[in-house]
C-alpha atoms as a PDB file:
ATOM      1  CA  UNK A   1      32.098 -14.723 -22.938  1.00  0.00           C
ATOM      2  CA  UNK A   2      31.764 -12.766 -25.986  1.00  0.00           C
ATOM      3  CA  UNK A   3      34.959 -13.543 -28.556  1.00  0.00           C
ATOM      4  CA  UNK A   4      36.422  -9.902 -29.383  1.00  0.00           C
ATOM      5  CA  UNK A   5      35.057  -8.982 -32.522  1.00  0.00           C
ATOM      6  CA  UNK A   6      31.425 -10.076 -32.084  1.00  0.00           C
ATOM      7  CA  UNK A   7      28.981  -8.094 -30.975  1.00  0.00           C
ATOM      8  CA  UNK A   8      25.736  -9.345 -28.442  1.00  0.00           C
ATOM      9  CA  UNK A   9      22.533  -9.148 -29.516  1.00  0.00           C
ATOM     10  CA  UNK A  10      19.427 -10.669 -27.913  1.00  0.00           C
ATOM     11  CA  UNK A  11      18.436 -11.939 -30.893  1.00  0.00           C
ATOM     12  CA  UNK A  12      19.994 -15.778 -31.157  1.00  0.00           C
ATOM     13  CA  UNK A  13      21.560 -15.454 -27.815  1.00  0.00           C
ATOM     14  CA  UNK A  14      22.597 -19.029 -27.647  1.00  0.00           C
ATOM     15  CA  UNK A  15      24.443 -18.777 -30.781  1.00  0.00           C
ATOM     16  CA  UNK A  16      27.762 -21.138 -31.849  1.00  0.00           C
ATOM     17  CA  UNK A  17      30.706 -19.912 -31.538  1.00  0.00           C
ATOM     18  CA  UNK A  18      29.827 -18.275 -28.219  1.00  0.00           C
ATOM     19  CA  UNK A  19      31.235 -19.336 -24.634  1.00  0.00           C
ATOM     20  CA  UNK A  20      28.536 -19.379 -21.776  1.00  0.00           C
ATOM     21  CA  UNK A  21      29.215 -19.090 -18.165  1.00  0.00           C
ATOM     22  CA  UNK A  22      26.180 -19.777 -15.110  1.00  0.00           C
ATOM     23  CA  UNK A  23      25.371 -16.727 -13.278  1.00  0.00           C
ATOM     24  CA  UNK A  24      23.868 -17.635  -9.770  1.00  0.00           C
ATOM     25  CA  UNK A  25      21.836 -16.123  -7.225  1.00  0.00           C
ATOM     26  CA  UNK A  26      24.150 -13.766  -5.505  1.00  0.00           C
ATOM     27  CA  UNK A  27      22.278 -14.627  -1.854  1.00  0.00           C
ATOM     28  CA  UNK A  28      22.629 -18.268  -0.225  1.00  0.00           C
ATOM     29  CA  UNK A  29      19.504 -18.564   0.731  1.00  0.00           C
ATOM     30  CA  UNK A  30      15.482 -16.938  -0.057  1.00  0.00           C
ATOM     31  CA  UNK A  31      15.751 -16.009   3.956  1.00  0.00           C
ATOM     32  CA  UNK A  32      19.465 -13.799   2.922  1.00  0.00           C
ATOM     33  CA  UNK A  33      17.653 -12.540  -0.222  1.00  0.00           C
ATOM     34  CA  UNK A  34      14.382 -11.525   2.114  1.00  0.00           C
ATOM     35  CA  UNK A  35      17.203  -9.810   4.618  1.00  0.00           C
ATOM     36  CA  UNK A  36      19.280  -8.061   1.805  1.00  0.00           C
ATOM     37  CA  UNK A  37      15.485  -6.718   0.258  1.00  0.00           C
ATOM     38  CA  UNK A  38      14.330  -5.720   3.650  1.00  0.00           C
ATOM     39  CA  UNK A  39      17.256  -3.672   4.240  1.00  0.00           C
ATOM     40  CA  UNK A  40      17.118  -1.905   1.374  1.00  0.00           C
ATOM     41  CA  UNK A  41      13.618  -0.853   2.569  1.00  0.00           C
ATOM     42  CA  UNK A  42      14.981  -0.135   5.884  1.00  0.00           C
ATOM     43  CA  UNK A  43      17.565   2.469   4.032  1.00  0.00           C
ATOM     44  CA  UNK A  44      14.781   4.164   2.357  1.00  0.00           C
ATOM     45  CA  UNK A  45      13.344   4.290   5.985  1.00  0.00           C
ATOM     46  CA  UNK A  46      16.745   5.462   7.560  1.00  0.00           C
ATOM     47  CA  UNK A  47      17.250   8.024   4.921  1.00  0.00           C
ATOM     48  CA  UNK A  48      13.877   9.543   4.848  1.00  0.00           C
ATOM     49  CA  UNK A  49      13.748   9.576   8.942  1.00  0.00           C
ATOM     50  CA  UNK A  50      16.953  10.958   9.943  1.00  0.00           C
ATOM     51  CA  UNK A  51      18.271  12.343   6.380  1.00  0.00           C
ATOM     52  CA  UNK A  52      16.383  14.553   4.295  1.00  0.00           C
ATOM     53  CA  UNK A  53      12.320  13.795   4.447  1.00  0.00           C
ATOM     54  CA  UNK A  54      11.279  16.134   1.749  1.00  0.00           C
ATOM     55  CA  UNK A  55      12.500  16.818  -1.829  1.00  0.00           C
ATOM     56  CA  UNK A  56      14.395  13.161  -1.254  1.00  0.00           C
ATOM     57  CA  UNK A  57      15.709  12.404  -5.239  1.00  0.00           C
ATOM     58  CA  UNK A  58      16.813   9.098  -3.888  1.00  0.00           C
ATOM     59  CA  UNK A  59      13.300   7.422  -2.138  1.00  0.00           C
ATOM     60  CA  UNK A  60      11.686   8.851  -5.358  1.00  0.00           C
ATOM     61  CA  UNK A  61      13.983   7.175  -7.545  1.00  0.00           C
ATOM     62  CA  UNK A  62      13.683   4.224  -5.465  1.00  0.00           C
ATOM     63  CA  UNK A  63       9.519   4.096  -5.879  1.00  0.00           C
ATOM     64  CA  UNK A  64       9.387   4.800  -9.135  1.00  0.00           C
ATOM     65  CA  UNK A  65      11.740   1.876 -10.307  1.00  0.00           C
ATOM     66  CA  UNK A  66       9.805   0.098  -8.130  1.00  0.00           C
ATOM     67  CA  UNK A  67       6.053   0.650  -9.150  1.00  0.00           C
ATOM     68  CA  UNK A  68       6.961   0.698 -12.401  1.00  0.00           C
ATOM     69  CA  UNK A  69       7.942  -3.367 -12.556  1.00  0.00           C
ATOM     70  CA  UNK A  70       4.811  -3.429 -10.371  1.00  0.00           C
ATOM     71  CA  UNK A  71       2.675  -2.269 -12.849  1.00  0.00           C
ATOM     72  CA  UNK A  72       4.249  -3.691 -16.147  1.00  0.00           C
ATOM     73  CA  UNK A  73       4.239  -6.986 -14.256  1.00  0.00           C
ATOM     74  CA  UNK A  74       1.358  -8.980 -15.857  1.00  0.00           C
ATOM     75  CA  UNK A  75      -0.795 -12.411 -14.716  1.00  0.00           C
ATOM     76  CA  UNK A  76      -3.284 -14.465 -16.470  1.00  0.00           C
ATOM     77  CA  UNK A  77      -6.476 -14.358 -15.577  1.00  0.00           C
ATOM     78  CA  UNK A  78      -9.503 -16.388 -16.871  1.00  0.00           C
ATOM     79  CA  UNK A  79     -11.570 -13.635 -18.129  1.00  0.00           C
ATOM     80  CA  UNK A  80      -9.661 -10.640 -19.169  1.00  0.00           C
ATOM     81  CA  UNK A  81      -6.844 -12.261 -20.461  1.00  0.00           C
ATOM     82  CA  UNK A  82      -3.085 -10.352 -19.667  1.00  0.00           C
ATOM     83  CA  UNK A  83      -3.279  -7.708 -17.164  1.00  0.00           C
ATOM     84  CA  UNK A  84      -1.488  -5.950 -14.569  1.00  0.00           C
ATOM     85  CA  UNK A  85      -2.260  -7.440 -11.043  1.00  0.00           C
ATOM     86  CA  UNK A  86      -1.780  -4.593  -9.120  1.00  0.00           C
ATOM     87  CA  UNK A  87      -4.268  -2.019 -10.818  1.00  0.00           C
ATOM     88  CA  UNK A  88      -7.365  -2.669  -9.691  1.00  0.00           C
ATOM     89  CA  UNK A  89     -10.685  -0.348 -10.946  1.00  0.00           C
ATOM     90  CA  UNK A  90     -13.710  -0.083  -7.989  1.00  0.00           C
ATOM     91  CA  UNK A  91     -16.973   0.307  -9.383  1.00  0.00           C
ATOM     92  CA  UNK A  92     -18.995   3.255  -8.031  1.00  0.00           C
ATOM     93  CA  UNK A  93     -20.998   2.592  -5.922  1.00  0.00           C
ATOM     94  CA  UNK A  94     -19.564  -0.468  -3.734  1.00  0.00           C
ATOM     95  CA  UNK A  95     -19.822  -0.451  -0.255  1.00  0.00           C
ATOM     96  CA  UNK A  96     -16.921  -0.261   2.276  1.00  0.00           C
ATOM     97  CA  UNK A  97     -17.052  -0.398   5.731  1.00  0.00           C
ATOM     98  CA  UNK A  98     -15.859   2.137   8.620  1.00  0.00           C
ATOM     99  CA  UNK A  99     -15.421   1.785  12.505  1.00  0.00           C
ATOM    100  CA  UNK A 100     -15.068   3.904  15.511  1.00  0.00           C
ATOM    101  CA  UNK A 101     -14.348   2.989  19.006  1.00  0.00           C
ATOM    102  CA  UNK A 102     -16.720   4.779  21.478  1.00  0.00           C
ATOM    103  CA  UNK A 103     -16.155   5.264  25.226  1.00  0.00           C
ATOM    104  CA  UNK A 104     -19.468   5.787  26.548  1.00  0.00           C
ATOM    105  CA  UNK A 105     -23.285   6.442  25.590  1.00  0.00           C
ATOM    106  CA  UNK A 106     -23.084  10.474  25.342  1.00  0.00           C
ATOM    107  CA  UNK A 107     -20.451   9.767  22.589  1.00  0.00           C
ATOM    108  CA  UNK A 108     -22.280   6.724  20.559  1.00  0.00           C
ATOM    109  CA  UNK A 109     -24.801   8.509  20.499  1.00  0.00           C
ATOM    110  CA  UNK A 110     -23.654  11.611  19.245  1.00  0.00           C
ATOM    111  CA  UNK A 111     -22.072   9.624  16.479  1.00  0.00           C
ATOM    112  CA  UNK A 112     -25.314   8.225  15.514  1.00  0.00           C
ATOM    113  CA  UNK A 113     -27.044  11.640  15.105  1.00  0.00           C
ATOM    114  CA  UNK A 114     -24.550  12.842  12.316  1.00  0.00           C
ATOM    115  CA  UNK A 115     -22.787   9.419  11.358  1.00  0.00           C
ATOM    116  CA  UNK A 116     -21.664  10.708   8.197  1.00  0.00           C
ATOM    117  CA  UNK A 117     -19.143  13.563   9.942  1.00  0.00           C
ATOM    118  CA  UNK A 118     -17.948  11.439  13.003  1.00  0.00           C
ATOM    119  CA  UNK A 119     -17.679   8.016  10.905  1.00  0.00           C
ATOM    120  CA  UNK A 120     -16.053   9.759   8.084  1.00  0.00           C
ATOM    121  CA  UNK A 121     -12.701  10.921   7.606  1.00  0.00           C
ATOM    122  CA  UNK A 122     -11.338  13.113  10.752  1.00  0.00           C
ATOM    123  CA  UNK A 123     -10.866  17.035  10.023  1.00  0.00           C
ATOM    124  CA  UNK A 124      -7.164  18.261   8.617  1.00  0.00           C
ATOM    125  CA  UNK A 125      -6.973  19.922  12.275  1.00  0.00           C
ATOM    126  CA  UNK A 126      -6.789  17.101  14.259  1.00  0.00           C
ATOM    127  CA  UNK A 127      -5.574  14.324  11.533  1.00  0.00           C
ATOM    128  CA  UNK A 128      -3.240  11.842  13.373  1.00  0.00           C
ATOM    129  CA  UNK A 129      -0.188  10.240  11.574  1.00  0.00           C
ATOM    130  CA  UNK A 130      -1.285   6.892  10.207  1.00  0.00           C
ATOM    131  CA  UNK A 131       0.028   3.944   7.962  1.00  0.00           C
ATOM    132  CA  UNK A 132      -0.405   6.129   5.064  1.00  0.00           C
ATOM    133  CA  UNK A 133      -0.728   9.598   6.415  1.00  0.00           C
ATOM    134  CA  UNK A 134       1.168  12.401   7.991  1.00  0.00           C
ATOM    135  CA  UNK A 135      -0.027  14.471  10.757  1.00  0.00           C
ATOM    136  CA  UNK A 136      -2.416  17.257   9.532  1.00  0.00           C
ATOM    137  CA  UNK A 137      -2.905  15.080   6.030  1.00  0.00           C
ATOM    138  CA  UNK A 138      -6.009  13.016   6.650  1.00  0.00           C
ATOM    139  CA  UNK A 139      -7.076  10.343   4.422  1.00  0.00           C
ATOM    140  CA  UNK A 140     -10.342   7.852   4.248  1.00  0.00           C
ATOM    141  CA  UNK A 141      -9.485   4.327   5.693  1.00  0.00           C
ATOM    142  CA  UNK A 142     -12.006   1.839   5.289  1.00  0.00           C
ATOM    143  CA  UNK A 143     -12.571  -2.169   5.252  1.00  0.00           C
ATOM    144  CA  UNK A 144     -13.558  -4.585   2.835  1.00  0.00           C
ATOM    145  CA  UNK A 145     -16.506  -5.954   5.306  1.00  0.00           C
ATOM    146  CA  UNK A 146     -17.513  -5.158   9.080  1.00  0.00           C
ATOM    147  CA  UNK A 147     -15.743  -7.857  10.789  1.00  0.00           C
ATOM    148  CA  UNK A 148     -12.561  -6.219   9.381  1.00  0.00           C
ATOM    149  CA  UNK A 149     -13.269  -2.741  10.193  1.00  0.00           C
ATOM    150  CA  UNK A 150     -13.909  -3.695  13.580  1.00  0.00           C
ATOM    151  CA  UNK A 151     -10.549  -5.889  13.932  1.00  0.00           C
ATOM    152  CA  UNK A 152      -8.650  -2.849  12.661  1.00  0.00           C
ATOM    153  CA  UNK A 153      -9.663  -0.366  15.122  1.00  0.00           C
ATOM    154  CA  UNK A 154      -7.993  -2.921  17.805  1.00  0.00           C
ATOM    155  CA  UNK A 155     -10.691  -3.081  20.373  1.00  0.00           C
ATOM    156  CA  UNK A 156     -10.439  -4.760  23.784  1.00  0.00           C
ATOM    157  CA  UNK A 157     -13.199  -6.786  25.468  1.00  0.00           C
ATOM    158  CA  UNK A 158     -16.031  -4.959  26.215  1.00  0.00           C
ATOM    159  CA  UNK A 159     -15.572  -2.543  23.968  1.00  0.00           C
ATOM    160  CA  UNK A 160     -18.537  -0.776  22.036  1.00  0.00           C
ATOM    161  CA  UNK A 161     -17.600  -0.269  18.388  1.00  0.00           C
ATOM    162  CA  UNK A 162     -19.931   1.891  15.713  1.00  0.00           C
ATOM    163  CA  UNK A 163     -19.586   0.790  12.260  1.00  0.00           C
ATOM    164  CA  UNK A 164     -20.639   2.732   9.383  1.00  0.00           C
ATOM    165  CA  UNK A 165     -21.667   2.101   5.816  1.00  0.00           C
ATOM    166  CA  UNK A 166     -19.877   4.025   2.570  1.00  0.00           C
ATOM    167  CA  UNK A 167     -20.271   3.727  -1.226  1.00  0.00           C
ATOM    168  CA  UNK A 168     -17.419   4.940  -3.464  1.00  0.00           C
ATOM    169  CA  UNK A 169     -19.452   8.186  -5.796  1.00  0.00           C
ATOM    170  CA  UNK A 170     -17.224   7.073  -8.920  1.00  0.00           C
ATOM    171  CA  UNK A 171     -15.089   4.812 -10.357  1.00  0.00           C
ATOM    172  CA  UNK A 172     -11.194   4.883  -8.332  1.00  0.00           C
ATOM    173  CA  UNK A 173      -8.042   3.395  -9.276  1.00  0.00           C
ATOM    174  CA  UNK A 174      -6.209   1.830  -6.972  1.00  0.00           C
ATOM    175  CA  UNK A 175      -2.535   0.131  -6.730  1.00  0.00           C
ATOM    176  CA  UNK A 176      -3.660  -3.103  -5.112  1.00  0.00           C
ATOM    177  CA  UNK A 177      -0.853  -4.575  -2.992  1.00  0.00           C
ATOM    178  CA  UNK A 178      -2.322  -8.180  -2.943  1.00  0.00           C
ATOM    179  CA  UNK A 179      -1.640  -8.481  -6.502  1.00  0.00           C
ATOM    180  CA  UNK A 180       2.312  -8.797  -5.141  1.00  0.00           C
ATOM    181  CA  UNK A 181       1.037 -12.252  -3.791  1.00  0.00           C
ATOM    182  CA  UNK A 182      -0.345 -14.077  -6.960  1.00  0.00           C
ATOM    183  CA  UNK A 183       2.142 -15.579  -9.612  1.00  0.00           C
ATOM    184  CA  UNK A 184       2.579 -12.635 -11.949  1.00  0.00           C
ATOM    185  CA  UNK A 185       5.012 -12.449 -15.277  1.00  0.00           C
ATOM    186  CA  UNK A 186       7.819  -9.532 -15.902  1.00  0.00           C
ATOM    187  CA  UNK A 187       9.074  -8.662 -19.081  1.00  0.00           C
ATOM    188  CA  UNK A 188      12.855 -10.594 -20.130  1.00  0.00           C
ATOM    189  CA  UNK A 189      15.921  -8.276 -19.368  1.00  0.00           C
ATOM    190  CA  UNK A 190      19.600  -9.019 -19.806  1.00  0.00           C
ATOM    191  CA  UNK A 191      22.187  -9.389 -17.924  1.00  0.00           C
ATOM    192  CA  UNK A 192      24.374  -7.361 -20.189  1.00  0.00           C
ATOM    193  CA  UNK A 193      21.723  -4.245 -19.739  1.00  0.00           C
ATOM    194  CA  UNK A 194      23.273  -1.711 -17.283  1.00  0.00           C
ATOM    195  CA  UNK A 195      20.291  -1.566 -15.255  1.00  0.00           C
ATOM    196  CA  UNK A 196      20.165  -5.321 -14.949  1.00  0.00           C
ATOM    197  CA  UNK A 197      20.745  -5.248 -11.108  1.00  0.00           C
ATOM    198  CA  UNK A 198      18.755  -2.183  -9.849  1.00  0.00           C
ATOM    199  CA  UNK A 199      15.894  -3.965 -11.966  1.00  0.00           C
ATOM    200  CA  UNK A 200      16.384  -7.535 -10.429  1.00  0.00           C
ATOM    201  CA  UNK A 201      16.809  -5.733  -6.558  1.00  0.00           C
ATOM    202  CA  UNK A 202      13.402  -4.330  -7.747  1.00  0.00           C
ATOM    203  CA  UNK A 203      11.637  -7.343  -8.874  1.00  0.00           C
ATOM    204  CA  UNK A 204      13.278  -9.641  -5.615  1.00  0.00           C
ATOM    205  CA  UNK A 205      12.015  -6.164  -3.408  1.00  0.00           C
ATOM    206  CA  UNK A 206       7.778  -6.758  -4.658  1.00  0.00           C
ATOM    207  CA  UNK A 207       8.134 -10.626  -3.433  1.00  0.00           C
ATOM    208  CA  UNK A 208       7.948  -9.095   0.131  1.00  0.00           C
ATOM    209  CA  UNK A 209       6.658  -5.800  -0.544  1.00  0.00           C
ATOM    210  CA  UNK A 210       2.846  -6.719   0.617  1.00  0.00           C
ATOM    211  CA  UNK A 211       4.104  -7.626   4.014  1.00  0.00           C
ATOM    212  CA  UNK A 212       6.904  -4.783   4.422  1.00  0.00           C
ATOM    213  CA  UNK A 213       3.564  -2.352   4.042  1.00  0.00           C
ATOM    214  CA  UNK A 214       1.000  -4.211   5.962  1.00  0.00           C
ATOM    215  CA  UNK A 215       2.824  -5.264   9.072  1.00  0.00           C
ATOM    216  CA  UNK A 216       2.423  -3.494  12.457  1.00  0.00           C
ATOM    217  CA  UNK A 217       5.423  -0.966  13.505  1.00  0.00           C
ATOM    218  CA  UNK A 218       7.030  -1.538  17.141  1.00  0.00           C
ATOM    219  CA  UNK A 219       8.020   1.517  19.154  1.00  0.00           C
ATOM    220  CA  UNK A 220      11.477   0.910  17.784  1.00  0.00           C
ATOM    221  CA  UNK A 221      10.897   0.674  13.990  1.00  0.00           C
ATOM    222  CA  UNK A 222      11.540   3.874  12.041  1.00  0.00           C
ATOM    223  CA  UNK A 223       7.380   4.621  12.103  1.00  0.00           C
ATOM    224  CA  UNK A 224       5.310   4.633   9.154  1.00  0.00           C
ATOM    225  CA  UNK A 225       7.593   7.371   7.049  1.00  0.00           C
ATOM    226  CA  UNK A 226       8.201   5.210   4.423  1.00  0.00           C
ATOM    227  CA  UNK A 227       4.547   4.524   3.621  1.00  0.00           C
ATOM    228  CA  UNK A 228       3.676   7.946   4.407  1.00  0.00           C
ATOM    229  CA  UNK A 229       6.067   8.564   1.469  1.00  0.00           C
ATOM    230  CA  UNK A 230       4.848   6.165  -0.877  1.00  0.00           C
ATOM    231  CA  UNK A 231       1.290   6.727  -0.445  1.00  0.00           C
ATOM    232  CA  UNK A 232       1.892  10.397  -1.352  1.00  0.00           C
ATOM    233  CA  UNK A 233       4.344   9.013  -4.662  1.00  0.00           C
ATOM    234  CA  UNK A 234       1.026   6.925  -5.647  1.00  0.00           C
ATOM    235  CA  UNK A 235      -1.554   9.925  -5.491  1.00  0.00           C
ATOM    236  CA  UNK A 236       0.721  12.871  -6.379  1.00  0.00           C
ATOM    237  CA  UNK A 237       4.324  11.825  -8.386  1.00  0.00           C
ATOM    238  CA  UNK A 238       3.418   9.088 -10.529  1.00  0.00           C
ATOM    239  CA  UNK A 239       2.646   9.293 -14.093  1.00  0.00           C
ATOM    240  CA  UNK A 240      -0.975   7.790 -13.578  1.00  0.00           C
ATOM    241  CA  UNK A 241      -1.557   9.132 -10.180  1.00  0.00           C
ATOM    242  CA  UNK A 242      -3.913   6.465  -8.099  1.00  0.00           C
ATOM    243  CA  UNK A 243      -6.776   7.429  -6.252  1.00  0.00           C
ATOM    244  CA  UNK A 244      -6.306   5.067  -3.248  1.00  0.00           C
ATOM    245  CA  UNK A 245      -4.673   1.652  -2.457  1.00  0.00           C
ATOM    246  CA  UNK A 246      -6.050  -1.672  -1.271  1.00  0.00           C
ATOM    247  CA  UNK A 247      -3.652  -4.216   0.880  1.00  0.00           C
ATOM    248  CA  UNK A 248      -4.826  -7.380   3.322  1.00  0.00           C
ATOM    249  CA  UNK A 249      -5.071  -6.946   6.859  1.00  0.00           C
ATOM    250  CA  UNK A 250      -3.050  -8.034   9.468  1.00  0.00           C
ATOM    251  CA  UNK A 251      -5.821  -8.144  11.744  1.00  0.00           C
ATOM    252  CA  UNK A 252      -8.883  -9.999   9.677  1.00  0.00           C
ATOM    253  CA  UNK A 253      -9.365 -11.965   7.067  1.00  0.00           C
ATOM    254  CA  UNK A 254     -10.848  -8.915   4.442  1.00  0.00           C
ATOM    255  CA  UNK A 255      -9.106  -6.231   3.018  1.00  0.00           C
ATOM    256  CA  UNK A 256      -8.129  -2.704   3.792  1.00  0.00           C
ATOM    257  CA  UNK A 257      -8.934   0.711   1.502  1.00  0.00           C
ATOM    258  CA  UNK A 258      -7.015   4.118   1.774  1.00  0.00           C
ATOM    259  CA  UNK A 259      -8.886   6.138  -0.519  1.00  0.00           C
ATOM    260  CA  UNK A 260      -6.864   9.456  -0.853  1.00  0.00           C
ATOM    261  CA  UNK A 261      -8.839  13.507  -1.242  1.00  0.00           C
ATOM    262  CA  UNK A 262      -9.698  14.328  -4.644  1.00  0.00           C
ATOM    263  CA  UNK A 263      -7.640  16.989  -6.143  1.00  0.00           C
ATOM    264  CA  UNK A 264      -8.099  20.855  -5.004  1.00  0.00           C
ATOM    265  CA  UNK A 265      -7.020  23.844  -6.670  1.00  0.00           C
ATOM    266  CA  UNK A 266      -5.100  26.308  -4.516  1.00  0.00           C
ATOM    267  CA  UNK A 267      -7.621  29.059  -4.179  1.00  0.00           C
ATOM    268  CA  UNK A 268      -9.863  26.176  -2.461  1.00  0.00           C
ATOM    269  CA  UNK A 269      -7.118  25.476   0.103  1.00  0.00           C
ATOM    270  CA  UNK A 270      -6.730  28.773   1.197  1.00  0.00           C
ATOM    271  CA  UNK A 271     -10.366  29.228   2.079  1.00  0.00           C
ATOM    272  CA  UNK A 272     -10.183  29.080   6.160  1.00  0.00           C
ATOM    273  CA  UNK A 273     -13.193  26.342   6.554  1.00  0.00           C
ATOM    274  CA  UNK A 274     -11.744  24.105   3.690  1.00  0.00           C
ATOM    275  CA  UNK A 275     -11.519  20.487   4.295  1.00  0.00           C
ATOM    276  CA  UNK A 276     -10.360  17.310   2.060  1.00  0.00           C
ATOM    277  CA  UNK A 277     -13.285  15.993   0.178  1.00  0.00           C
ATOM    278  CA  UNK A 278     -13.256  12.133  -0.701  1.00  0.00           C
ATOM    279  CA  UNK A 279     -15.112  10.278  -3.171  1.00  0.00           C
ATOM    280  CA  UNK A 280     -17.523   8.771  -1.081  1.00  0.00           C
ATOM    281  CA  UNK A 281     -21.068   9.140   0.858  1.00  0.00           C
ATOM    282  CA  UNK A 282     -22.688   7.505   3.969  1.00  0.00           C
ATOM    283  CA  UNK A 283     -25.298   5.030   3.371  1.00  0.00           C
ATOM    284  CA  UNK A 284     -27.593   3.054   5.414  1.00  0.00           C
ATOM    285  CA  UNK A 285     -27.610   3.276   9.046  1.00  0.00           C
ATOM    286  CA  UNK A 286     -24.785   2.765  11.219  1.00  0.00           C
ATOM    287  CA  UNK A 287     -24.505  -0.616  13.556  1.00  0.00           C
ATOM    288  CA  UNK A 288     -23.489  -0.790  17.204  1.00  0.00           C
ATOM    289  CA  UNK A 289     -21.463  -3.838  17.868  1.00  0.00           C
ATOM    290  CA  UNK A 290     -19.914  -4.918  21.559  1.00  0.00           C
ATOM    291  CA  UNK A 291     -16.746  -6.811  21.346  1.00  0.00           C
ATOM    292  CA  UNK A 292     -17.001 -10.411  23.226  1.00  0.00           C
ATOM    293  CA  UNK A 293     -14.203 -11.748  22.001  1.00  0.00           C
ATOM    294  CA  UNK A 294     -10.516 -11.660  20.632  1.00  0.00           C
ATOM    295  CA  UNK A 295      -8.533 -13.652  18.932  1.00  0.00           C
ATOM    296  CA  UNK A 296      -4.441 -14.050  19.555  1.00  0.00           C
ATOM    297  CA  UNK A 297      -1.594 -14.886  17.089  1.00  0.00           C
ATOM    298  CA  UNK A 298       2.061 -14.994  17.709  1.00  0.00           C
ATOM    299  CA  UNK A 299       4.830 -16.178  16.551  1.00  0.00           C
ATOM    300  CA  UNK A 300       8.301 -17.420  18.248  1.00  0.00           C
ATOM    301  CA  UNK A 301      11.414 -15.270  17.889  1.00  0.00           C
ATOM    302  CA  UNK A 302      15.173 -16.534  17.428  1.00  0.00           C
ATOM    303  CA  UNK A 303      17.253 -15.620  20.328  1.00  0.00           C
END
């Protein structure tokens, strides 16, 4: 306690004449912490599904106390000293990988005679909802390597798959979600600061973040609206707008880009033939792979 009288400062917190009290974890447990952090995501979820989807104050609110620990979180590294760990800068010019599922010859080999329009990102008419995407909004997902391209396009045995080469055409920024998994440092804040708590929920929130984003939806989950969301927060509301993301897959052992349109001016949009433009180009020939194999995981579930 602080004797009446005295005033707090940080500055020589433990100081004498002042009375200290412990203040503990509020949750039993890291598992009731994970559950109390998960529903809070869930809300955002809840309230953007069944609430009020656009203009929502409160899920922007929500992100932007959010991304901004993210970012002003730092970790050491060996080479570039202090940094953030989940702003990540791709070169132009590296190569990321693409895949698409084909039914029969006729359509393989279609794709093959104009691989950069049928491996590249679909046309705004026909766009399907996706992790990061609404319906109608399309965006450029691509792998790390081939073996995870393949693995995300879910294949079955049998299965011909047609994977395509792409280099990035300029430097991109990206918020890279597996930053959330190394040890990373956040700046001190009291507990006397009125934002103390929504700060802390924040902070507890990006120690399961990675895997709230990444992990498959069932038929009874609220969908992908909440990513939808916060993919468009990343390229459109915040300060430093991104230019993609970058988060591990589920399904391999590489990495997964969303690499979002570069900007257009209105008078663009309203042409009738205009589509989304990305920054990046086909290279090299495309490879036909035939799947021989697949590989199970599963875990048990309480009753």
């Amino acid at each position: 306690m602080i004797p009446p009288g005295q005033e707090f400062s940080d500055e020589g917190f433990f100081s004498e004449g002042l009375e200290y009290q412990e203040h503990r974890s509020e949750f039993d447990s890291a598992e009731d912490e994970r559950d109390y952090v998960v529903g809070q995501w869930n809300l955002v979820a809840l309230n953007l599904t069944h609430r009020q989807r656009f203009f929502n104050r409160e899920a922007e609110n929500f992100f932007v106390a959010l991304f901004e620990e993210a970012i002003n979180a730092r970790e050491n590294t060996l080479f570039y000293g202090q940094r953030s760990p989940t702003v990540v800068q791709l070169k132009a010019g590296l190569t990321i990988f693409r895949a698409r599922r084909v039914s029969d010859r006729k359509e393989r080999e279609a794709i093959l005679a104009v691989p950069a329009k049928e491996l590249g990102a679909p046309p705004k008419e026909v766009a399907t909802h996706n992790r990061m995407n609404s319906t109608g909004v399309p965006l450029f997902y691509a792998a790390s390597d081939e073996a995870t391209s393949i693995a995300e396009v879910r294949p079955s045995i049998g299965d011909e798959v047609v994977v395509g080469q792409f280099a990035t055409t300029r430097e991109l920024r990206l918020f890279d979600f597996r930053g959330l998994d190394r040890p990373r440092s956040h700046s001190k804040i009291s507990y006397f600061w009125s934002d103390y708590t929504a700060r802390m929920r924040s902070r507890q929130l990006l120690a399961h973040l990675h895997n709230l984003i990444s992990e498959p939806v069932d038929r009874h989950g609220h969908g992908y609206v909440v990513t939808q969301a916060m993919a468009e927060f990343l390229h459109y509301k915040y300060p430093e707008p991104f230019d993609g993301i970058v988060f591990r897959s589920v399904q391999a052992a590489g990495a997964n880009y969303v690499i979002f349109n570069a900007p257009a001016a209105t008078h663009e949009m309203q042409a009738p033939d205009w589509q989304p433009e990305f920054p990046v180009k086909h290279v090299g020939r495309p490879r036909t792979h035939k799947v021989t194999g697949i590989e199970y995981k599963h875990n048990g579930i309480k009753p």
